[in-house]
N, C-alpha and C. Protein backbone atom coordinates (compact mmCIF):
# COMPACT_ATOMS: atom_id res chain seq x y z
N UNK A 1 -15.30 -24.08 19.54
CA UNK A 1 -15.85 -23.70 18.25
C UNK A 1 -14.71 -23.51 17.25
N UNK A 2 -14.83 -23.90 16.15
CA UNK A 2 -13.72 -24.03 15.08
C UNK A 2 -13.97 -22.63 14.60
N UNK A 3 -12.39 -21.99 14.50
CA UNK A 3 -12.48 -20.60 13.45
C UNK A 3 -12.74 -20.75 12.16
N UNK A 4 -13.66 -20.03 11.56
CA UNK A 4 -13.66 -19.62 10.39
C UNK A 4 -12.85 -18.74 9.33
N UNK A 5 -12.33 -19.01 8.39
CA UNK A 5 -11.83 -17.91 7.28
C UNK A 5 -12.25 -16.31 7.60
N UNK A 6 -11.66 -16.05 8.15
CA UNK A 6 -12.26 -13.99 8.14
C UNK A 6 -12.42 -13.42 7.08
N UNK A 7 -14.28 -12.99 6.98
CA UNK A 7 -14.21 -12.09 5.76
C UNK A 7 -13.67 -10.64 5.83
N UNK A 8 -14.15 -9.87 4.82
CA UNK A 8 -15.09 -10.04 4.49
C UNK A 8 -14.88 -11.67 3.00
N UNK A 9 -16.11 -11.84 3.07
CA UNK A 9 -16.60 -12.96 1.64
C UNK A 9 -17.15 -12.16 0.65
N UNK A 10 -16.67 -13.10 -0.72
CA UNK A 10 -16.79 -12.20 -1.14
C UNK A 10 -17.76 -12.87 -2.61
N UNK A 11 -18.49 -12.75 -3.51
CA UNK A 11 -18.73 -13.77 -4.57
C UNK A 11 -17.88 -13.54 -5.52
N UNK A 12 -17.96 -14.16 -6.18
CA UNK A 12 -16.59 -14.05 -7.13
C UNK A 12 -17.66 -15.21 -8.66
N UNK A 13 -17.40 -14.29 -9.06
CA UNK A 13 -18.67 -14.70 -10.60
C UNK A 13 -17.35 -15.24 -11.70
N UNK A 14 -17.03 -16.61 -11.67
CA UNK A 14 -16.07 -16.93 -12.53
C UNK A 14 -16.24 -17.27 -14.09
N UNK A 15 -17.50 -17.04 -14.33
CA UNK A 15 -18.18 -17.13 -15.56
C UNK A 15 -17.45 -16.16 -16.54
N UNK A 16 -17.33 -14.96 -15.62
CA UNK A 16 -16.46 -14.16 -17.04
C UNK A 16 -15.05 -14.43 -16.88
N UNK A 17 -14.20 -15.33 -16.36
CA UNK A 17 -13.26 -15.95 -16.82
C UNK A 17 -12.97 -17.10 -17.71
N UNK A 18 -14.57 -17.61 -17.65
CA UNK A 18 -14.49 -18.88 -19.01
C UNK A 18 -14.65 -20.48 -18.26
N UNK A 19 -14.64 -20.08 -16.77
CA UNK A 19 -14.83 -21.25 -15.82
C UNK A 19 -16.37 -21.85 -16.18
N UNK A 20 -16.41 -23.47 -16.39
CA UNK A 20 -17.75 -23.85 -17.15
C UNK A 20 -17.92 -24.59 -15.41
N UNK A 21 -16.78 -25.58 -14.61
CA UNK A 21 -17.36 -26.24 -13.49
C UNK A 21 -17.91 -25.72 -12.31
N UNK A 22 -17.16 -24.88 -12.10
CA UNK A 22 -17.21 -23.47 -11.01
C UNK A 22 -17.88 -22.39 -11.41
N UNK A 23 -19.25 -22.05 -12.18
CA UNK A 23 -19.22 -20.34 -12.46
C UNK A 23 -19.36 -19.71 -11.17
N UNK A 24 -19.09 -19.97 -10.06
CA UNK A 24 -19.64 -19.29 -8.96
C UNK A 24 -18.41 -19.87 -8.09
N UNK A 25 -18.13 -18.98 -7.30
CA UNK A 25 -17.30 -19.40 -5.95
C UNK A 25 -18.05 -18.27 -4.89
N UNK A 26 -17.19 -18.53 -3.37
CA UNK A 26 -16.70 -17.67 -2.40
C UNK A 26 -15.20 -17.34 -2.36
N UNK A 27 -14.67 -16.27 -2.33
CA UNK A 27 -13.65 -15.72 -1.86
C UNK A 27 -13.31 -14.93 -1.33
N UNK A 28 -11.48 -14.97 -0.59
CA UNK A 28 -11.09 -14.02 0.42
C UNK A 28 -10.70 -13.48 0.09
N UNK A 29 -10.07 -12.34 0.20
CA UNK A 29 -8.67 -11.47 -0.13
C UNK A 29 -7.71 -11.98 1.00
N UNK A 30 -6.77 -12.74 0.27
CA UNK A 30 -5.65 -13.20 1.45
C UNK A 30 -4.18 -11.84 0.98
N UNK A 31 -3.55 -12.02 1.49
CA UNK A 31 -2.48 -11.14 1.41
C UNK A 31 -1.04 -11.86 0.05
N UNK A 32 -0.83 -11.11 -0.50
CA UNK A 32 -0.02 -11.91 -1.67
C UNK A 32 -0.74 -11.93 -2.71
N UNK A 33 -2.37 -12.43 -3.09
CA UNK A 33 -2.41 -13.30 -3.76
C UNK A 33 -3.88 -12.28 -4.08
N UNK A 34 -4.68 -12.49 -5.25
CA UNK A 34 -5.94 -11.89 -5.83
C UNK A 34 -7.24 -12.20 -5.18
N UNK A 35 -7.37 -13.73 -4.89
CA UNK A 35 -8.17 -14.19 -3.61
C UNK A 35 -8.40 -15.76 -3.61
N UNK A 36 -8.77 -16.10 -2.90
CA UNK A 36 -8.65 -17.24 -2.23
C UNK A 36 -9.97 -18.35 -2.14
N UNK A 37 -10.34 -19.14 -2.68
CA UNK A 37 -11.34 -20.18 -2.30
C UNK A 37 -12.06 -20.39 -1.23
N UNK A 38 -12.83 -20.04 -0.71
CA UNK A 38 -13.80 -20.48 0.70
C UNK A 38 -14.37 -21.61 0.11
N UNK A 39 -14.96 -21.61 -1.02
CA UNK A 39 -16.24 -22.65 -1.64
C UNK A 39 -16.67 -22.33 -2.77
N UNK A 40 -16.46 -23.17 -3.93
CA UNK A 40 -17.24 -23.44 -5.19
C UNK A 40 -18.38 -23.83 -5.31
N UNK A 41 -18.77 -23.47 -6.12
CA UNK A 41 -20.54 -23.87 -6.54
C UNK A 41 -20.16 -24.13 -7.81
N UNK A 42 -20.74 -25.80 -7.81
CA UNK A 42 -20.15 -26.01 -9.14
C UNK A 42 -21.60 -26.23 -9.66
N UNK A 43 -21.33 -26.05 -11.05
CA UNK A 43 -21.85 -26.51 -12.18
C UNK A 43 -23.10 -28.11 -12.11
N UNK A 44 -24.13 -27.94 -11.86
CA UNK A 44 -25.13 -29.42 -12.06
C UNK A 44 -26.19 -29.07 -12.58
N UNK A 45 -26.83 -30.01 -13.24
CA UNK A 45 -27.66 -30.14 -13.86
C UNK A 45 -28.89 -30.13 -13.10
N UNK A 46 -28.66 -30.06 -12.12
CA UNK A 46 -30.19 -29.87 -10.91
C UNK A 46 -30.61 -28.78 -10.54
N UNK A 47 -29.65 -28.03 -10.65
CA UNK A 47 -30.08 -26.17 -10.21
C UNK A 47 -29.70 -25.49 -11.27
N UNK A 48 -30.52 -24.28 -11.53
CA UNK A 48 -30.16 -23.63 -12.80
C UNK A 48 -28.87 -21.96 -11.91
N UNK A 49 -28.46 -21.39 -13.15
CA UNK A 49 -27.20 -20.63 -12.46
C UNK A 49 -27.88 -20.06 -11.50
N UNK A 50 -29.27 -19.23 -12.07
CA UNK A 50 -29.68 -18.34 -10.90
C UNK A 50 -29.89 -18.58 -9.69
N UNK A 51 -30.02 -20.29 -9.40
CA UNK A 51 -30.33 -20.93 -7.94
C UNK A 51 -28.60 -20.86 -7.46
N UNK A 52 -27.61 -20.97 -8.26
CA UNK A 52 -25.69 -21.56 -7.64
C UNK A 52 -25.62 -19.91 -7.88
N UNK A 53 -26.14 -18.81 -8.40
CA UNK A 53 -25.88 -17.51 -7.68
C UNK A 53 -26.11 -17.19 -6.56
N UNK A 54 -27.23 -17.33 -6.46
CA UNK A 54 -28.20 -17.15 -5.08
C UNK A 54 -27.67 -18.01 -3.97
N UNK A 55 -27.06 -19.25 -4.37
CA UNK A 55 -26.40 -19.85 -3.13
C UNK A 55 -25.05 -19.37 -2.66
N UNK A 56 -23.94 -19.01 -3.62
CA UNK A 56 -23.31 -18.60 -3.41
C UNK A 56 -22.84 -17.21 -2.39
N UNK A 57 -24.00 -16.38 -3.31
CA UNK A 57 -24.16 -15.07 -2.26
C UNK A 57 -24.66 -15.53 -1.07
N UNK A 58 -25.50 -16.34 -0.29
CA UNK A 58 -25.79 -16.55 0.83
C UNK A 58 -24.61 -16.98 1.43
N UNK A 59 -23.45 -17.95 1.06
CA UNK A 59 -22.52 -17.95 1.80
C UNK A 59 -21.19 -17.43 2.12
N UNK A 60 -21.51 -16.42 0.93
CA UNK A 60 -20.33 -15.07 1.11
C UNK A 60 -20.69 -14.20 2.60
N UNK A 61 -22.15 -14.15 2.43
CA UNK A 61 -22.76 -13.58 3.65
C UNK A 61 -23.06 -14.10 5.04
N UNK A 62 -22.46 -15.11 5.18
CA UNK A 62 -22.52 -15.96 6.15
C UNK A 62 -21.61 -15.49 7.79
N UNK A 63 -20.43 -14.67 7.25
CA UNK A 63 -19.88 -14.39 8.43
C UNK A 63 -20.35 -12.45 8.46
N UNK A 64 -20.99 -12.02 7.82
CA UNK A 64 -21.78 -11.29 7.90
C UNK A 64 -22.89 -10.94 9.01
N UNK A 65 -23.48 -12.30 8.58
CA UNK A 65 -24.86 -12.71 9.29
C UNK A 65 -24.33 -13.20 10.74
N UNK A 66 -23.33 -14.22 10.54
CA UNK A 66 -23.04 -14.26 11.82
C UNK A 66 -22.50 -13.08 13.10
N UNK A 67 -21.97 -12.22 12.36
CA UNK A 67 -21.40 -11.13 13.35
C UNK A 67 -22.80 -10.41 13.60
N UNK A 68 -23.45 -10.05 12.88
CA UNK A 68 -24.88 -9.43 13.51
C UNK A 68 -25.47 -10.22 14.60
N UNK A 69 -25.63 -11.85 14.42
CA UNK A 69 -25.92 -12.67 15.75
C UNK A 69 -25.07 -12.29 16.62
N UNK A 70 -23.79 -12.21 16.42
CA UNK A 70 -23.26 -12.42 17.80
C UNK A 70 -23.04 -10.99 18.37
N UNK A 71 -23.33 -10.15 17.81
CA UNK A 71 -23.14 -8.29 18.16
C UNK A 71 -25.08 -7.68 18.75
N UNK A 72 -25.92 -8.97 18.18
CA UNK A 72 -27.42 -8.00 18.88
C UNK A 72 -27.07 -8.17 20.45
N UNK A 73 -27.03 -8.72 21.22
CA UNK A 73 -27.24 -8.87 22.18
C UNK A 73 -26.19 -7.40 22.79
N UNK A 74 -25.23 -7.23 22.57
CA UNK A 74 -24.58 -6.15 22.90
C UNK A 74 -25.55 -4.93 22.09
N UNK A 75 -25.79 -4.71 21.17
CA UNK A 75 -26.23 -3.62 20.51
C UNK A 75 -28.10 -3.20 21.14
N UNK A 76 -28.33 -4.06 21.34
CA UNK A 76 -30.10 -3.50 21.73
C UNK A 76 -29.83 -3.38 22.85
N UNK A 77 -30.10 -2.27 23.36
CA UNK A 77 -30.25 -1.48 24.68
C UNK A 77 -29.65 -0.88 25.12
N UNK A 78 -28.63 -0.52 24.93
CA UNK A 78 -27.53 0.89 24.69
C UNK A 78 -27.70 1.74 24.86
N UNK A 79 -28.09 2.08 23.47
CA UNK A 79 -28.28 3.43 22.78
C UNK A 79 -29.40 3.36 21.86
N UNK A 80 -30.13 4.36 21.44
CA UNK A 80 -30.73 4.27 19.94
C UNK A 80 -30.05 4.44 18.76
N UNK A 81 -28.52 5.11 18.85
CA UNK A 81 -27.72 5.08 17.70
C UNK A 81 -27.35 3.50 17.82
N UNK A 82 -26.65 2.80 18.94
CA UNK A 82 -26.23 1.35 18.79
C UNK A 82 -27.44 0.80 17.76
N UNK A 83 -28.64 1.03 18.50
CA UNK A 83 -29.49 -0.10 17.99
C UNK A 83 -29.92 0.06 16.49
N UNK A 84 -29.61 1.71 16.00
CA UNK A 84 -29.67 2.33 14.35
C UNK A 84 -28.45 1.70 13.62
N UNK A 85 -27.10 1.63 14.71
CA UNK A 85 -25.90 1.00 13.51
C UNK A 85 -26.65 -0.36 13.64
N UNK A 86 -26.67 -1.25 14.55
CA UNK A 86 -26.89 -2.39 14.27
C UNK A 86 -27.62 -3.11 13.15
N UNK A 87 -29.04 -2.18 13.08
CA UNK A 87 -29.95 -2.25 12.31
C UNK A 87 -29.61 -1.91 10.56
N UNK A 88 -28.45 -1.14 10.41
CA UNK A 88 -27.91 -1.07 9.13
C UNK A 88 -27.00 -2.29 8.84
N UNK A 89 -26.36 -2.56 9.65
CA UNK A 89 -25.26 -3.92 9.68
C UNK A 89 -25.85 -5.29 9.19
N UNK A 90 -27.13 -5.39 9.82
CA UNK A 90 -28.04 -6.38 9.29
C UNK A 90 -28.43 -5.91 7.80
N UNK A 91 -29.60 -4.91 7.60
CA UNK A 91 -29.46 -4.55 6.44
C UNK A 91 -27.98 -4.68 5.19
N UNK A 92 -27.27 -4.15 5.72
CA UNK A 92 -26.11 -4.80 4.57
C UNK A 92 -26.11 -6.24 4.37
N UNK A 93 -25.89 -6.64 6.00
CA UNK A 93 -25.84 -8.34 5.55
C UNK A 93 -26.81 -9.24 4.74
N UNK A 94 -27.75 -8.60 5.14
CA UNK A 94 -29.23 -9.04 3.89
C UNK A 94 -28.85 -9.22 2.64
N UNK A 95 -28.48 -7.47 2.63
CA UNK A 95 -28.66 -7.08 1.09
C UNK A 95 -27.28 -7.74 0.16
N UNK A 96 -26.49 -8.20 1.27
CA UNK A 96 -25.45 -9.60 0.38
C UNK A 96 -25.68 -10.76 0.53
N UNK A 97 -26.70 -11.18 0.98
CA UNK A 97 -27.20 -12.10 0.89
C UNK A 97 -28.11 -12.65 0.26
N UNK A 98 -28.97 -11.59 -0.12
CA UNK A 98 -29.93 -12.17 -1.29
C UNK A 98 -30.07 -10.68 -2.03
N UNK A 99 -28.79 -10.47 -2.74
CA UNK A 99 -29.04 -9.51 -3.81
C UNK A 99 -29.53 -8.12 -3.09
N UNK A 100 -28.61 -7.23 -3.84
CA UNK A 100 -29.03 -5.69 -3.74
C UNK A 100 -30.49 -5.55 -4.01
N UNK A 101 -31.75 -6.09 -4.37
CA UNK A 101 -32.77 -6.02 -4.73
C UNK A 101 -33.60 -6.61 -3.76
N UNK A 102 -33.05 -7.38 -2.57
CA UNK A 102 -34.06 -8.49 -1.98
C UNK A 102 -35.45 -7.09 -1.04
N UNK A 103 -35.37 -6.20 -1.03
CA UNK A 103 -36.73 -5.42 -0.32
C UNK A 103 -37.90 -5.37 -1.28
């Protein structure tokens, strides 16, 4: 399995820098530097911003989502606190994934 970039991910709204191709990226915090490119969402005429927001945040949240896959199987059946953190961990990952509002 190929490694991925370690988040956390992050969205990065380049619109208020004046960026017209890119208003949307993913980024890292790398060390040195302010942050780093995972993936642009550029600019088309086929999706409006609110659809290249909404995509974007889904793939900031992507290694999010993935660590909750790969942590249930350890986390359900434990404990009832395991299975309460777990259950918040997802909840976060949601809630960066489709907006602080998605409930």
């Amino acid at each position: 399995m190929n490694k991925h970039t370690p988040g956390p991910w992050m969205l990065c709204n380049n619109i208020h820098y004046g960026w017209k191709t890119n208003p949307f990226s993913v980024c890292v915090s790398k060390k040195g530097v302010h942050g780093t490119a995972v993936a642009n969402i550029p600019a088309r005429q086929t999706i409006s911003r609110e659809e290249a927001q909404a995509n974007a945040r889904l793939i900031s949240a992507a290694p999010d989502l993935l660590d909750c896959l790969l942590t249930m199987p350890q986390s359900i059946g434990y404990s009832d606190q395991d299975y309460w953190d777990w259950i918040d961990k997802v909840n976060l990952a949601l809630k960066k994934a489709l907006g602080e509002d998605w409930k």
